[in-house]
C-alpha atoms as a PDB file:
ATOM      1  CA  UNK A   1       0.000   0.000   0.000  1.00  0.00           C
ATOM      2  CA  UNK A   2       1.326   3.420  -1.013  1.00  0.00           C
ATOM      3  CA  UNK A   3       1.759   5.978   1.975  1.00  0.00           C
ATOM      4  CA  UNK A   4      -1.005   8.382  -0.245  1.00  0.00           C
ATOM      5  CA  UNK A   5      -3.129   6.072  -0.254  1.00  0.00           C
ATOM      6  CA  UNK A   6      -2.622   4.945   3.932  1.00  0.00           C
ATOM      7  CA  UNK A   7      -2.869   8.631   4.578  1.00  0.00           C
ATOM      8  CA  UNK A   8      -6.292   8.817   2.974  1.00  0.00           C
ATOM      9  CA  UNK A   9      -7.499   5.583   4.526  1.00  0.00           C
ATOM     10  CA  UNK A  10      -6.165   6.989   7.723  1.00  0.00           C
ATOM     11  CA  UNK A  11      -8.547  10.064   7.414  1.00  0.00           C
ATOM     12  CA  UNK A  12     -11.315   7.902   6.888  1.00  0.00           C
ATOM     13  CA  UNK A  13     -10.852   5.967   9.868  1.00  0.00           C
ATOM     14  CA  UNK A  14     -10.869   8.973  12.093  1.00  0.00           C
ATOM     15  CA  UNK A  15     -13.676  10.506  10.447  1.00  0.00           C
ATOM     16  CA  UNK A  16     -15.792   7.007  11.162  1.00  0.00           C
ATOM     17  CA  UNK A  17     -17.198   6.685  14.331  1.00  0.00           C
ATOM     18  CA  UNK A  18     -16.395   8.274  17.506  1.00  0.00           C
ATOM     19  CA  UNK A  19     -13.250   8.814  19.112  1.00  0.00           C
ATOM     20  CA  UNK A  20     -10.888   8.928  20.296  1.00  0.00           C
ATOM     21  CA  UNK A  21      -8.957   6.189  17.962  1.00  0.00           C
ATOM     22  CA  UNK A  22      -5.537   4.710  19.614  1.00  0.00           C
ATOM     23  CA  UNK A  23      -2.804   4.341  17.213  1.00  0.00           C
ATOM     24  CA  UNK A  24      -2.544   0.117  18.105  1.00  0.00           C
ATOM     25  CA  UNK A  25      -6.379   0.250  17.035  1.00  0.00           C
ATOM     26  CA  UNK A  26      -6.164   2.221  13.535  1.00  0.00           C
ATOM     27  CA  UNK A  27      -3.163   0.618  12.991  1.00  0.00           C
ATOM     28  CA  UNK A  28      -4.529  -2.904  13.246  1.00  0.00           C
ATOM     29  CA  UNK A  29      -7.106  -1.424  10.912  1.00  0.00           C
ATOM     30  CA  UNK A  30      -4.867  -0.282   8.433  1.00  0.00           C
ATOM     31  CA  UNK A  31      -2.234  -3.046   8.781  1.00  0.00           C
ATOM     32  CA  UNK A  32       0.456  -1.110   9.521  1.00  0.00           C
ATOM     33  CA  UNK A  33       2.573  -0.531  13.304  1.00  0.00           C
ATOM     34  CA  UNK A  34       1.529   1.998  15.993  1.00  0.00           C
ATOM     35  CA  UNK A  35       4.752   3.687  14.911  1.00  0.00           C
ATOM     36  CA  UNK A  36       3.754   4.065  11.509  1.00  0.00           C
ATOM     37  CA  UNK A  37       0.022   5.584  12.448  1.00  0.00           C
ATOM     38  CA  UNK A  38       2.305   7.999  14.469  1.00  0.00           C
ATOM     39  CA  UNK A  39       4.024   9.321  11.829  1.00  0.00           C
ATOM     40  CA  UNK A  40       1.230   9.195   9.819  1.00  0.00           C
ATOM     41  CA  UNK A  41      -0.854  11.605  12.498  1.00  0.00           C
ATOM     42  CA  UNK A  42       2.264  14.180  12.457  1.00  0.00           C
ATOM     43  CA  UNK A  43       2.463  14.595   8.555  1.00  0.00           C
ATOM     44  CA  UNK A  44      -1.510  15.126   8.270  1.00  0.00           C
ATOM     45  CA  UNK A  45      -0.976  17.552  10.788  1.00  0.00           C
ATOM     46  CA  UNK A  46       1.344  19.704   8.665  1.00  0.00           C
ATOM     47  CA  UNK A  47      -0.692  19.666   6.106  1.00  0.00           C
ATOM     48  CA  UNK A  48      -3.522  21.327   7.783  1.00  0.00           C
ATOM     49  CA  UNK A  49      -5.634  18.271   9.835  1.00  0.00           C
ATOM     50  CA  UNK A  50      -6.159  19.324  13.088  1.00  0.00           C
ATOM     51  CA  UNK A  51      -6.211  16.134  15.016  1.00  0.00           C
ATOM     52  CA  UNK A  52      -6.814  16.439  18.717  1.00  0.00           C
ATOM     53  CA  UNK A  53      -4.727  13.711  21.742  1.00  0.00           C
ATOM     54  CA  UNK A  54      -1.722  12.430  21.867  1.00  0.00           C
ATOM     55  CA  UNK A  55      -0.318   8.942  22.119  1.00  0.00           C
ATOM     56  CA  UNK A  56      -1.797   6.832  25.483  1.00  0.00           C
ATOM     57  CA  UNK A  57      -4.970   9.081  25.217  1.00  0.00           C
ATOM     58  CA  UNK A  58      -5.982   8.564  21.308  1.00  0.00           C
ATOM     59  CA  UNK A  59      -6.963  10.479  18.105  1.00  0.00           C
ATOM     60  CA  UNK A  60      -9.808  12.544  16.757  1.00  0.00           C
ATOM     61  CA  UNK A  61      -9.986  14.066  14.145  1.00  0.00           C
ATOM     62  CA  UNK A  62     -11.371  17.457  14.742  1.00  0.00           C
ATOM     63  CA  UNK A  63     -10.798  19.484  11.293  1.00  0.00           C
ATOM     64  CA  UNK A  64      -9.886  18.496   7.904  1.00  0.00           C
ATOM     65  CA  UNK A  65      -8.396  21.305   6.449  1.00  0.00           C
ATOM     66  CA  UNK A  66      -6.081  19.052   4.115  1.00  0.00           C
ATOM     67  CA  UNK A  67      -9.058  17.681   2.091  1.00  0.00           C
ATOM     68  CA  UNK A  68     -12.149  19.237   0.019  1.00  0.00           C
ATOM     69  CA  UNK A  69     -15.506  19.581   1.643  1.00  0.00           C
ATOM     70  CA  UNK A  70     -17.838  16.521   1.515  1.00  0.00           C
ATOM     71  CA  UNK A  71     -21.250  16.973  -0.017  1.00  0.00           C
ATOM     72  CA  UNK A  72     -24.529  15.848   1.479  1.00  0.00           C
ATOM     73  CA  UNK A  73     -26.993  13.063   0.575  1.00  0.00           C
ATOM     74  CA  UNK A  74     -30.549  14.476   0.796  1.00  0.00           C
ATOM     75  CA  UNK A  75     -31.077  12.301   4.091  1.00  0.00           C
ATOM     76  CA  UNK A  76     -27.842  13.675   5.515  1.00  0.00           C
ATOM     77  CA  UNK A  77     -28.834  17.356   5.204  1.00  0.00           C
ATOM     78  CA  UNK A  78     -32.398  16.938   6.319  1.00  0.00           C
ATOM     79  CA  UNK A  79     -30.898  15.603   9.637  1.00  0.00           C
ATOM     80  CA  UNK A  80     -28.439  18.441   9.767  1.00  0.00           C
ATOM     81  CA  UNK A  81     -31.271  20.322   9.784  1.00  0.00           C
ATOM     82  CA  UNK A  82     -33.742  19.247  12.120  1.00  0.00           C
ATOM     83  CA  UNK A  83     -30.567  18.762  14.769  1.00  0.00           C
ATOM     84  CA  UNK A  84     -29.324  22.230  14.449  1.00  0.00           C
ATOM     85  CA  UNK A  85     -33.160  23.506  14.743  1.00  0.00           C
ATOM     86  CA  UNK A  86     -33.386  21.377  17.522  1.00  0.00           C
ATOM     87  CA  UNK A  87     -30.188  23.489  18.986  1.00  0.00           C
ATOM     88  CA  UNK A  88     -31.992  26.728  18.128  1.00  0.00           C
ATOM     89  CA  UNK A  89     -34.696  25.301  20.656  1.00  0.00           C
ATOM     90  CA  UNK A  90     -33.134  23.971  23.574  1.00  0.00           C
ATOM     91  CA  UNK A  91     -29.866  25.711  23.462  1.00  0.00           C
ATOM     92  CA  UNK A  92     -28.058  28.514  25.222  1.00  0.00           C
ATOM     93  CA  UNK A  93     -28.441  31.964  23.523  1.00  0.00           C
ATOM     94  CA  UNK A  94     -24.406  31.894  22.535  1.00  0.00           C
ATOM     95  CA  UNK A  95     -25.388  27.893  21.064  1.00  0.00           C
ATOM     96  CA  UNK A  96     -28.390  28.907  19.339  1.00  0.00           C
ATOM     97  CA  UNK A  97     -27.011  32.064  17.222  1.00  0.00           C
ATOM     98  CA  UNK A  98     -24.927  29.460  15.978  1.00  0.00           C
ATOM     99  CA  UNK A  99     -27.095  27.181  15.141  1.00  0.00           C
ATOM    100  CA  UNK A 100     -28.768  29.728  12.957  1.00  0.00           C
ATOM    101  CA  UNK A 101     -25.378  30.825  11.684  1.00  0.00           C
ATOM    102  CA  UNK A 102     -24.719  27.167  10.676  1.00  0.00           C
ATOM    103  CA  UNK A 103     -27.698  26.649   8.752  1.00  0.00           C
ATOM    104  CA  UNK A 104     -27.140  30.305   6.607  1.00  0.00           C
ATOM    105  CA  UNK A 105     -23.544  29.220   5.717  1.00  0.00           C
ATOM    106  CA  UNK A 106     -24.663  25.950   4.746  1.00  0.00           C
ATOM    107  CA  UNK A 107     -27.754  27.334   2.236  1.00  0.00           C
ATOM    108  CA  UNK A 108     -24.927  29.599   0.982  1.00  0.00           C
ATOM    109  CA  UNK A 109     -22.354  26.468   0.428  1.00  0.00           C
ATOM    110  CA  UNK A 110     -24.405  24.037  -1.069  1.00  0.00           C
ATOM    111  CA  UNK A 111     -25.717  23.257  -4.763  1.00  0.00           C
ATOM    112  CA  UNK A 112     -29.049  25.123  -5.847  1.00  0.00           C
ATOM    113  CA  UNK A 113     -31.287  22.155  -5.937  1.00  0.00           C
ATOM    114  CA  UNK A 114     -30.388  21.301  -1.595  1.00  0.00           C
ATOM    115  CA  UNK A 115     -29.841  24.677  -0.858  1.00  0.00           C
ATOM    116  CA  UNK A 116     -33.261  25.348  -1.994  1.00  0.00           C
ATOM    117  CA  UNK A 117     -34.231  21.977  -0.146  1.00  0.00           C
ATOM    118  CA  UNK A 118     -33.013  22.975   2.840  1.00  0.00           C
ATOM    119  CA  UNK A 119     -34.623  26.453   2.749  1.00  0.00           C
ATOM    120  CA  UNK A 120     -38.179  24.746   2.798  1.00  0.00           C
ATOM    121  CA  UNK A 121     -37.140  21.468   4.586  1.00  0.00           C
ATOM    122  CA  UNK A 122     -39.920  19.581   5.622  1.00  0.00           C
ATOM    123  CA  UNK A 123     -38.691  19.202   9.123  1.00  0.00           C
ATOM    124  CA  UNK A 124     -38.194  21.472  11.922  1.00  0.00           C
ATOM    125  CA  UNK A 125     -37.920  21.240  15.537  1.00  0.00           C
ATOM    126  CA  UNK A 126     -40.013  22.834  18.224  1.00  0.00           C
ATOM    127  CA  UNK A 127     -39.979  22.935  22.325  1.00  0.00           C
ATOM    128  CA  UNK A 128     -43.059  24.297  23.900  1.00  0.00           C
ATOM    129  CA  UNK A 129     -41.391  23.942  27.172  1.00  0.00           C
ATOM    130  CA  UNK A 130     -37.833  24.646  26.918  1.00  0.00           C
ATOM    131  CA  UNK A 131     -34.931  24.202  29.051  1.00  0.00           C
ATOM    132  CA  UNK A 132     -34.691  26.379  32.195  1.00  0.00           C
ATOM    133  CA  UNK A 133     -32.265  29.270  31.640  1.00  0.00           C
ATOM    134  CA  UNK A 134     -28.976  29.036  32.711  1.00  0.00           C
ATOM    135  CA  UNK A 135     -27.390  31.617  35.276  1.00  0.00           C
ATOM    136  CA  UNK A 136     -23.825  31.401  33.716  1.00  0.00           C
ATOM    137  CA  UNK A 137     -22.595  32.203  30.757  1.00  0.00           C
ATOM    138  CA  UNK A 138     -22.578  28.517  29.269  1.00  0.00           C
ATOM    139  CA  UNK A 139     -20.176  29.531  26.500  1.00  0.00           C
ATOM    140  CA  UNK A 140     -17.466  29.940  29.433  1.00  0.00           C
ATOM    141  CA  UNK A 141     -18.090  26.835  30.632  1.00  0.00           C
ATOM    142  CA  UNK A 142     -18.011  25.117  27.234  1.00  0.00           C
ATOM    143  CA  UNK A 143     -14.925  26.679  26.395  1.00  0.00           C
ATOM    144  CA  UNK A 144     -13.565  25.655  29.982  1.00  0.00           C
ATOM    145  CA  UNK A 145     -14.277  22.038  29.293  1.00  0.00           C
ATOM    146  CA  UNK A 146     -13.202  21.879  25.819  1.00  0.00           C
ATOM    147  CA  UNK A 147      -9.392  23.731  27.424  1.00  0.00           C
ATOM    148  CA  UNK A 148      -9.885  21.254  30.633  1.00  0.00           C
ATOM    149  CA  UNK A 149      -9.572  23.264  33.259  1.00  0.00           C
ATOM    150  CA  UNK A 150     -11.207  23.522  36.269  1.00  0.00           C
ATOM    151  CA  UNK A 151     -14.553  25.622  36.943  1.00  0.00           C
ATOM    152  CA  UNK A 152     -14.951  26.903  40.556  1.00  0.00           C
ATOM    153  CA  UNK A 153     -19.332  27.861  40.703  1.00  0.00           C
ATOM    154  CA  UNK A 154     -21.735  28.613  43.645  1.00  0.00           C
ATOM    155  CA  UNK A 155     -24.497  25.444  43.856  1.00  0.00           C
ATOM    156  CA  UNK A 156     -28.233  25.500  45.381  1.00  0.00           C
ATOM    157  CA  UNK A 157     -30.123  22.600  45.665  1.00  0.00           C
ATOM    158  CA  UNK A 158     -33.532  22.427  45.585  1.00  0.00           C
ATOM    159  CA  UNK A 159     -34.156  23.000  49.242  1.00  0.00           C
ATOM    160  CA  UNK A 160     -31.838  26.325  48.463  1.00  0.00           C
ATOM    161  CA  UNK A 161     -28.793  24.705  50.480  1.00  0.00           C
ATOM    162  CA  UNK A 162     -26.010  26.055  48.414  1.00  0.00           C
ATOM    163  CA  UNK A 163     -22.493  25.305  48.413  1.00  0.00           C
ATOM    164  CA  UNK A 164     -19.053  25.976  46.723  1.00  0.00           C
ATOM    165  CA  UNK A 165     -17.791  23.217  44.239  1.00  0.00           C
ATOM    166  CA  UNK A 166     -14.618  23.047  42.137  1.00  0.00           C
ATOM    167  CA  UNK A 167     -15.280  20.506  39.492  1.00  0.00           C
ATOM    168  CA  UNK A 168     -13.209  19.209  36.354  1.00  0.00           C
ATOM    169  CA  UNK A 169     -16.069  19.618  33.806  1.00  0.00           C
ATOM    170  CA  UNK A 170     -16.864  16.839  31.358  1.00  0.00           C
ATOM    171  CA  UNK A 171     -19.435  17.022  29.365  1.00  0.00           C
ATOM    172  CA  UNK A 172     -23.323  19.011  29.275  1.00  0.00           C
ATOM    173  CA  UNK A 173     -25.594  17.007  28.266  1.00  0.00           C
ATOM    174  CA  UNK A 174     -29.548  19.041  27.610  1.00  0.00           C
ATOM    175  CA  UNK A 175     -32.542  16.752  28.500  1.00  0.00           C
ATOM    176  CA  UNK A 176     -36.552  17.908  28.151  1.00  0.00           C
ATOM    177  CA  UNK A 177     -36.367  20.289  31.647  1.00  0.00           C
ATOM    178  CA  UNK A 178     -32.713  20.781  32.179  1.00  0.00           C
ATOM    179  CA  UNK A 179     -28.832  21.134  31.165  1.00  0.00           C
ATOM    180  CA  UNK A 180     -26.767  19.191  32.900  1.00  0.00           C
ATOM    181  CA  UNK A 181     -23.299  19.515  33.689  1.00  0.00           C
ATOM    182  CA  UNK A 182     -21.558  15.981  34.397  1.00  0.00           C
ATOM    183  CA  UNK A 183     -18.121  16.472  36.156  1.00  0.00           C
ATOM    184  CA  UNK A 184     -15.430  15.002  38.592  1.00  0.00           C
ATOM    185  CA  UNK A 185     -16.528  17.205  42.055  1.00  0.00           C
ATOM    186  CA  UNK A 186     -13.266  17.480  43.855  1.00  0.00           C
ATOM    187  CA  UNK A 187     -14.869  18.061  47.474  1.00  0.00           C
ATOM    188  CA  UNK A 188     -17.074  14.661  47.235  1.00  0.00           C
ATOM    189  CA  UNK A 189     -14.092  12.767  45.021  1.00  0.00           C
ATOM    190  CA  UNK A 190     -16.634  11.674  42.579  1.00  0.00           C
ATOM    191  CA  UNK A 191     -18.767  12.132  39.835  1.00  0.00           C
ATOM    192  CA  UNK A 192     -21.206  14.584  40.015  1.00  0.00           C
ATOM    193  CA  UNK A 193     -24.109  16.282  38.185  1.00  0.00           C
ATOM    194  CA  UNK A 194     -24.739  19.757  38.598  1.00  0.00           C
ATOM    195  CA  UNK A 195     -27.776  21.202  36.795  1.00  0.00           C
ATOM    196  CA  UNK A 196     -27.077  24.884  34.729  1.00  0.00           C
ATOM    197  CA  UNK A 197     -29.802  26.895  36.361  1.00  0.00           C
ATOM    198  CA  UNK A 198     -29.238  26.463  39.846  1.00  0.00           C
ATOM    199  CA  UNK A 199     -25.284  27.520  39.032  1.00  0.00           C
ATOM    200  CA  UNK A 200     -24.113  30.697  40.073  1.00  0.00           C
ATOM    201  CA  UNK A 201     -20.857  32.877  39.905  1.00  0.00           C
ATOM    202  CA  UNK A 202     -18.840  30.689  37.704  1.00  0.00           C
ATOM    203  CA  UNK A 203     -15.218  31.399  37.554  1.00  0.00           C
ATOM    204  CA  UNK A 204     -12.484  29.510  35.111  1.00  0.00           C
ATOM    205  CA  UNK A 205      -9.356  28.373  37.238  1.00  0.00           C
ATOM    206  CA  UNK A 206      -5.436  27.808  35.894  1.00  0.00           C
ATOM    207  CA  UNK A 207      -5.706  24.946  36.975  1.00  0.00           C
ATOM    208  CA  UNK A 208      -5.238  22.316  33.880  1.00  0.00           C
ATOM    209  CA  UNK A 209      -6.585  18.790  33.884  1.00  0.00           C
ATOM    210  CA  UNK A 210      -5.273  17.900  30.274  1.00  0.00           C
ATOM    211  CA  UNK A 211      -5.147  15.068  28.782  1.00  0.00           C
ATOM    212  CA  UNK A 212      -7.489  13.385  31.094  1.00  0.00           C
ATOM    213  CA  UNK A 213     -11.069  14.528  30.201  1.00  0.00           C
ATOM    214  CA  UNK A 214     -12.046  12.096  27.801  1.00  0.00           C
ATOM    215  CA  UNK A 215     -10.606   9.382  29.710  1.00  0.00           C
ATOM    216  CA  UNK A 216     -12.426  10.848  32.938  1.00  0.00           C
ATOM    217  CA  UNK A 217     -16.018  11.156  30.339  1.00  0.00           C
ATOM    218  CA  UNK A 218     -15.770   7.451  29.928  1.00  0.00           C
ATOM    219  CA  UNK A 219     -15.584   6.438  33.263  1.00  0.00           C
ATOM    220  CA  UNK A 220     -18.118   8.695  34.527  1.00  0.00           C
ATOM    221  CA  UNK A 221     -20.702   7.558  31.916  1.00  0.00           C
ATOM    222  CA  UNK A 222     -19.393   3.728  32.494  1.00  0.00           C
ATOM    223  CA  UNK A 223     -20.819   5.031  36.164  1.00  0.00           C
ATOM    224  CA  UNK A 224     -24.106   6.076  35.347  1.00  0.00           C
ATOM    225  CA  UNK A 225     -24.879   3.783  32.899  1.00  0.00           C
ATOM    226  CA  UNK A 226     -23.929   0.572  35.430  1.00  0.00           C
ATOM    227  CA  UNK A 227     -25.539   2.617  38.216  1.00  0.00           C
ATOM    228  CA  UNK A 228     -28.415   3.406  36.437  1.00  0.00           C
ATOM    229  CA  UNK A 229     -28.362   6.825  37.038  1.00  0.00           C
ATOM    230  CA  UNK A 230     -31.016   9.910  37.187  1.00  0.00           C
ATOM    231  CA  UNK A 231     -29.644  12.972  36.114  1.00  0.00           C
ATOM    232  CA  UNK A 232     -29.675  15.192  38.718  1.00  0.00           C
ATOM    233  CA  UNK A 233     -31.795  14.740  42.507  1.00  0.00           C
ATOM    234  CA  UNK A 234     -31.614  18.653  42.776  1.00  0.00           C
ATOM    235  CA  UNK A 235     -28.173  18.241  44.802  1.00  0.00           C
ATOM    236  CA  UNK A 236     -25.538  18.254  42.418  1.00  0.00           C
ATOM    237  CA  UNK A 237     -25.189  14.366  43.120  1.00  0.00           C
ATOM    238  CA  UNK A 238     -26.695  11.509  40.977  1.00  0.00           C
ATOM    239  CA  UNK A 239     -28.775   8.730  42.532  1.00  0.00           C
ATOM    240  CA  UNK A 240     -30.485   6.022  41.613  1.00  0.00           C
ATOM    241  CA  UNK A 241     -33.517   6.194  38.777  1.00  0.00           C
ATOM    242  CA  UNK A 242     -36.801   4.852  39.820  1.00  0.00           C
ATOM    243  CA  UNK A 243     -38.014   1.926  37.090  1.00  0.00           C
ATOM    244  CA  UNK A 244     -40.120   3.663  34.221  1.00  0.00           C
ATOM    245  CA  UNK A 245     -39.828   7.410  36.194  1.00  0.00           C
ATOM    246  CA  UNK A 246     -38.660  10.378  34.323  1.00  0.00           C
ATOM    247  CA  UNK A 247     -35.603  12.342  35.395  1.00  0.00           C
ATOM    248  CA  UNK A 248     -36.824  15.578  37.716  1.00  0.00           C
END
């Protein structure tokens, strides 16, 4: 196999699926060494990839600069739409602009006949109860997770007990009533879920978790999904989900 041609197969792989992809895995896929997937990872990186980890965490591919844009099927684009119209709905006001930004750059990208498909798509997305609203500024703490570092926030529960947490934030994850933050809580030394509107004060530490978040993601959701989780119990900590009962 010519290197070309392992470097496009390469891409491939990371674009399929989620990540993040160890170089032992994609190179068993590819049947080539870790060492060579290694190389492989820096030379698509200097020509324009931007591939996020490192080796012992994984790969994943987050921008492919290198290569020309992929067009849609028809299927493909209607979901593209109805998700980011489902963002417009349920997320923050920072998400949602974006959402709508997305959608205008991708009318103005596309062919005539699906640009004038997705125009007057047939689906759309709408929420009459929406999300409570958040009392942060959730692109912060998006931007804090994506950097890993450390969020320090004010926490009420639903009795109004509130307390200070410093968490390594993981993920947010937006269900029918709620966003959810799920994090490592460094005063209970666990996971923890914290939901967005009863956080207060938030404040973005120096203090760098890197390159553990996606290994930390894992195990948390491992956690919840053996524990059988309910998102939140209005204290920040998960518990255990009563049989056919919807989150509160």
């Amino acid at each position: 196999m010519s290197r070309t041609l392992r470097l496009f197969q390469l891409m491939q792989a990371l674009r399929q699926g989620p990540g993040p992809k160890t170089a032992a895995g994609l190179g068993e896929e590819l049947g080539v060494s870790g060492r060579s997937i290694h190389r492989d990872i820096a030379t698509l990186r200097e020509m324009g990839a931007i591939i996020d980890g490192e080796a012992g965490y994984g790969f994943t591919l987050i921008e492919d600069n290198a290569l020309p844009p992929m067009g849609f099927r028809d299927t493909e684009l209607e979901a593209l739409v109805l998700g980011l119209r489902e963002v417009q709905q349920i997320g923050d006001p920072d998400l949602a602009e974006a959402a709508g930004e997305a959608l205008r750059k991708l009318q103005g990208r596309l062919p005539p006949r699906q640009s004038h498909r997705l125009r007057h798509a047939v689906l759309t997305a709408h929420r009459f109860q929406r999300p409570e609203a958040p009392r942060i500024r959730v692109s912060d703490l998006r931007e804090a997770t994506w950097d890993e570092l450390e969020v320090l926030f004010e926490y009420s529960d639903a009795k109004g007990a509130c307390t200070t947490r410093q968490v390594k934030p993981l993920s947010l994850v937006y269900f029918d009533h709620s966003t959810i933050l799920v994090a490592w809580c460094l005063l209970r030394q666990d996971v923890r879920v914290f939901r967005l509107d009863r956080m207060s004060n938030l404040q973005i530490t120096k203090q760098s978790f890197r390159p553990h978040r996606v290994a930390l993601l894992r195990e948390a959701l491992a956690k919840i999904r053996s524990q059988r989780l309910a998102p939140h119990d209005g204290t920040g900590s998960p518990k255990a989900a009563e049989p056919r009962k919807p989150p509160d």
